[in-house]
Each structure stands twice: as C-alpha cells, then as structure tokens.
C-alpha atoms as a PDB file:
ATOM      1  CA  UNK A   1    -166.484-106.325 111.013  1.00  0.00           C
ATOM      2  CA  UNK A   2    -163.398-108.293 111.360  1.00  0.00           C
ATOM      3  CA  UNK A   3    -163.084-109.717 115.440  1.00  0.00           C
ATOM      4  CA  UNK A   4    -159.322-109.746 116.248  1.00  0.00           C
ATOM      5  CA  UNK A   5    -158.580-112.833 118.186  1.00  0.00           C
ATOM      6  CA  UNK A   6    -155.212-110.873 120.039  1.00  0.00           C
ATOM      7  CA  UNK A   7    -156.144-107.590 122.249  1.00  0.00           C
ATOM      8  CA  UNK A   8    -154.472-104.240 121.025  1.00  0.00           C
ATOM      9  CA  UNK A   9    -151.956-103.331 122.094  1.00  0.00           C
ATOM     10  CA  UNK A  10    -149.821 -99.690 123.102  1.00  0.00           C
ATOM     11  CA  UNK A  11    -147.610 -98.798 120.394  1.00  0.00           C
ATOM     12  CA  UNK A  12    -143.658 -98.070 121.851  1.00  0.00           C
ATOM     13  CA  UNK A  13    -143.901 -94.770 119.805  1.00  0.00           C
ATOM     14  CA  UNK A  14    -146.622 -93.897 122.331  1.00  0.00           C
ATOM     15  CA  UNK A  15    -145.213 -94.815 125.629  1.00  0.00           C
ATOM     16  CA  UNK A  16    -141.904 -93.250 124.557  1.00  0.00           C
ATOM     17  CA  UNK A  17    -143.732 -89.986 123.499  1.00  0.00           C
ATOM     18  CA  UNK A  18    -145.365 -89.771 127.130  1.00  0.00           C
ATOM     19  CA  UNK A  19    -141.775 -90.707 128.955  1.00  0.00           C
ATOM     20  CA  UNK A  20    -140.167 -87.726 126.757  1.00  0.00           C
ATOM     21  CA  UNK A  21    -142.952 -85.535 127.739  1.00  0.00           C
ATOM     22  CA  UNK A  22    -142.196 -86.213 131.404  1.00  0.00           C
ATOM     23  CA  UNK A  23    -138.559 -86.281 131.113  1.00  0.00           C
ATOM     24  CA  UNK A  24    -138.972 -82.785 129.573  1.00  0.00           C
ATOM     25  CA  UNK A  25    -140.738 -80.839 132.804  1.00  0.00           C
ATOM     26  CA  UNK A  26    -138.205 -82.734 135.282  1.00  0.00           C
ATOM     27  CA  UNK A  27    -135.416 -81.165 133.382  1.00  0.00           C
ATOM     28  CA  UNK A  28    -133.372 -77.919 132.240  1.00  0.00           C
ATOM     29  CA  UNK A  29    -134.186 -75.552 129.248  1.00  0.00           C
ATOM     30  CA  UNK A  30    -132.005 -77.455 126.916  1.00  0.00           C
ATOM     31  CA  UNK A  31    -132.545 -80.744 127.929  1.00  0.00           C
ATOM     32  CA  UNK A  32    -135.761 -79.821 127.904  1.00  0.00           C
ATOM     33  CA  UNK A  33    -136.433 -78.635 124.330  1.00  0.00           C
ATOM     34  CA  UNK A  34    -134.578 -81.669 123.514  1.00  0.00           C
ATOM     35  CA  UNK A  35    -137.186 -84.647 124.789  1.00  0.00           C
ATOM     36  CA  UNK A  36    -140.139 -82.336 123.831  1.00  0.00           C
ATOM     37  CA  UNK A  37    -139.124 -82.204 120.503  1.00  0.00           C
ATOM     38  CA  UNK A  38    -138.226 -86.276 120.784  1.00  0.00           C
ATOM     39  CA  UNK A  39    -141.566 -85.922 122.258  1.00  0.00           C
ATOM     40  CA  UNK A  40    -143.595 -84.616 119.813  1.00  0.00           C
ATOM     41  CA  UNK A  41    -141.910 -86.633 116.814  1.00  0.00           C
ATOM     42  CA  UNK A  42    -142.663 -90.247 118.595  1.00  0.00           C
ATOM     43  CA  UNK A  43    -146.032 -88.337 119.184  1.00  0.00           C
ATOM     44  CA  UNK A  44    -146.683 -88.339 115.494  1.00  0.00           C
ATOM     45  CA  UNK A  45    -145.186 -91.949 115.151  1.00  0.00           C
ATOM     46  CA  UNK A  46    -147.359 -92.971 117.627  1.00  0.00           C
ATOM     47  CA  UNK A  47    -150.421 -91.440 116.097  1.00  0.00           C
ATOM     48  CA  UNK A  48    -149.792 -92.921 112.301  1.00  0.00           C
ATOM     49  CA  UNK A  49    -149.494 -96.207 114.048  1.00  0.00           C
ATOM     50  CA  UNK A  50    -152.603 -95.986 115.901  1.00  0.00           C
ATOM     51  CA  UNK A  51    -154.737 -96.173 112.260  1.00  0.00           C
ATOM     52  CA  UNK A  52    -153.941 -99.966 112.740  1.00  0.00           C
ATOM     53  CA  UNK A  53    -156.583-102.550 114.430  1.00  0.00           C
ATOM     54  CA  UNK A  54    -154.226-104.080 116.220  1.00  0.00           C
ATOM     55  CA  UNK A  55    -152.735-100.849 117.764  1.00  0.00           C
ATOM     56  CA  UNK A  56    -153.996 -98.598 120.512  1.00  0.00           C
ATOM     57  CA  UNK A  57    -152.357 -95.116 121.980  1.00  0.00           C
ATOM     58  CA  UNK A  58    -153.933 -92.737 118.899  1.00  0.00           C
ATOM     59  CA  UNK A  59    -155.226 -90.350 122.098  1.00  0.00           C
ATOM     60  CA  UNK A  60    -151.993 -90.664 124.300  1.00  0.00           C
ATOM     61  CA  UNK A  61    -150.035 -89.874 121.204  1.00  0.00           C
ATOM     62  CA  UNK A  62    -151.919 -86.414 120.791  1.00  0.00           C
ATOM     63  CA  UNK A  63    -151.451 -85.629 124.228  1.00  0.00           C
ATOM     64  CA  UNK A  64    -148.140 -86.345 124.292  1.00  0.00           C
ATOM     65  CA  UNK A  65    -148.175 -83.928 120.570  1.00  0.00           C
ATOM     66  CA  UNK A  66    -149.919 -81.156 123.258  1.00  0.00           C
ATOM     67  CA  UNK A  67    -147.305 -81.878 125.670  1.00  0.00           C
ATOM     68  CA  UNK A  68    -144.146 -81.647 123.668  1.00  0.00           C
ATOM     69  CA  UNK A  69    -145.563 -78.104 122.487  1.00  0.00           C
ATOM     70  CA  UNK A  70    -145.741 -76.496 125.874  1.00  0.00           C
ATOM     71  CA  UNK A  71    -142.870 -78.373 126.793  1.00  0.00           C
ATOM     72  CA  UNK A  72    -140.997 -76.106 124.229  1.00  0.00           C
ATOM     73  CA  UNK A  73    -142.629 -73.030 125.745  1.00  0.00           C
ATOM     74  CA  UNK A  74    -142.043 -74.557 129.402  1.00  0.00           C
ATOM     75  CA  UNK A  75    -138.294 -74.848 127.898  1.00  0.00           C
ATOM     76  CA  UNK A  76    -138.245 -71.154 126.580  1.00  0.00           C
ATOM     77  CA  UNK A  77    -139.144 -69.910 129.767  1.00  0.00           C
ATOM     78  CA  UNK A  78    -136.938 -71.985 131.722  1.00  0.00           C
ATOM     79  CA  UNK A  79    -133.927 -70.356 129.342  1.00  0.00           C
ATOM     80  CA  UNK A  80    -135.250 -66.861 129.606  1.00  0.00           C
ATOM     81  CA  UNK A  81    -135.200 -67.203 133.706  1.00  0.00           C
ATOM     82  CA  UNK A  82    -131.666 -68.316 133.695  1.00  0.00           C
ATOM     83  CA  UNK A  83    -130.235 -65.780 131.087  1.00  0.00           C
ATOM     84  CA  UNK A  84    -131.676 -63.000 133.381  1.00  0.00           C
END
C-alpha cells in the first residue's frame, strides 16, 4: 500500500450536500424540495469523489443522499399542510 504524505481531505460536494440538507428542514415546501434535491445530487458528487485516496466524506455523502429523500417527503408534507 501506497502511504499518502498529505491527510484526506472533505470533498466540497460533501459539505455542500449536508448544508442543503439542513437548509432544507429550516425552510418552506418549495424551498424545501429545492435544496433536497441540490442535496441529494452533491450527495452523489460527493460519493463518486470519495473512491479517491486523497478524499474523505463517502459516509456523509450517503447521509446527506438519506437526507435529501425525506427532505422531499418532509417537503410534501409541508405543501399538503398549507394547501389544506
């Protein structure tokens, strides 16, 4: 095995996936729907880019995947509440 002389490091893909997914509970349904979706593609970003050595966030990227996902449903329901 190859010893990297630099630490790994968080991707941005990863840290913006988790912002989105927080962004997307502290808002409304549309707004909402909008960063989880953001959330979920950076997610996926952030995953492919964790395959490299020098990389970290593969397991933040997931959750933030997980996140986005039932920040869609938290969005549905929020829209659903305020139609009725």
């Amino acid at each position: 095995m190859k010893e990297s002389s630099k630490p790994a490091v968080f991707s941005i893909a990863s840290i913006l996936s988790i912002a989105a997914v927080i962004g997307s509970f502290m808002t409304g349904a549309i707004l909402g729907l909008v960063l989880a979706v953001v959330a979920i593609l950076f997610g996926i970003i952030g995953v492919l880019m964790s395959v490299a050595e020098s990389r970290r966030g593969g397991i933040i990227s997931i959750l933030a995947v997980i996140g986005g996902i039932v920040g869609i449903v938290a969005a549905v329901i929020k829209a659903i509440i305020w139609i009725f």
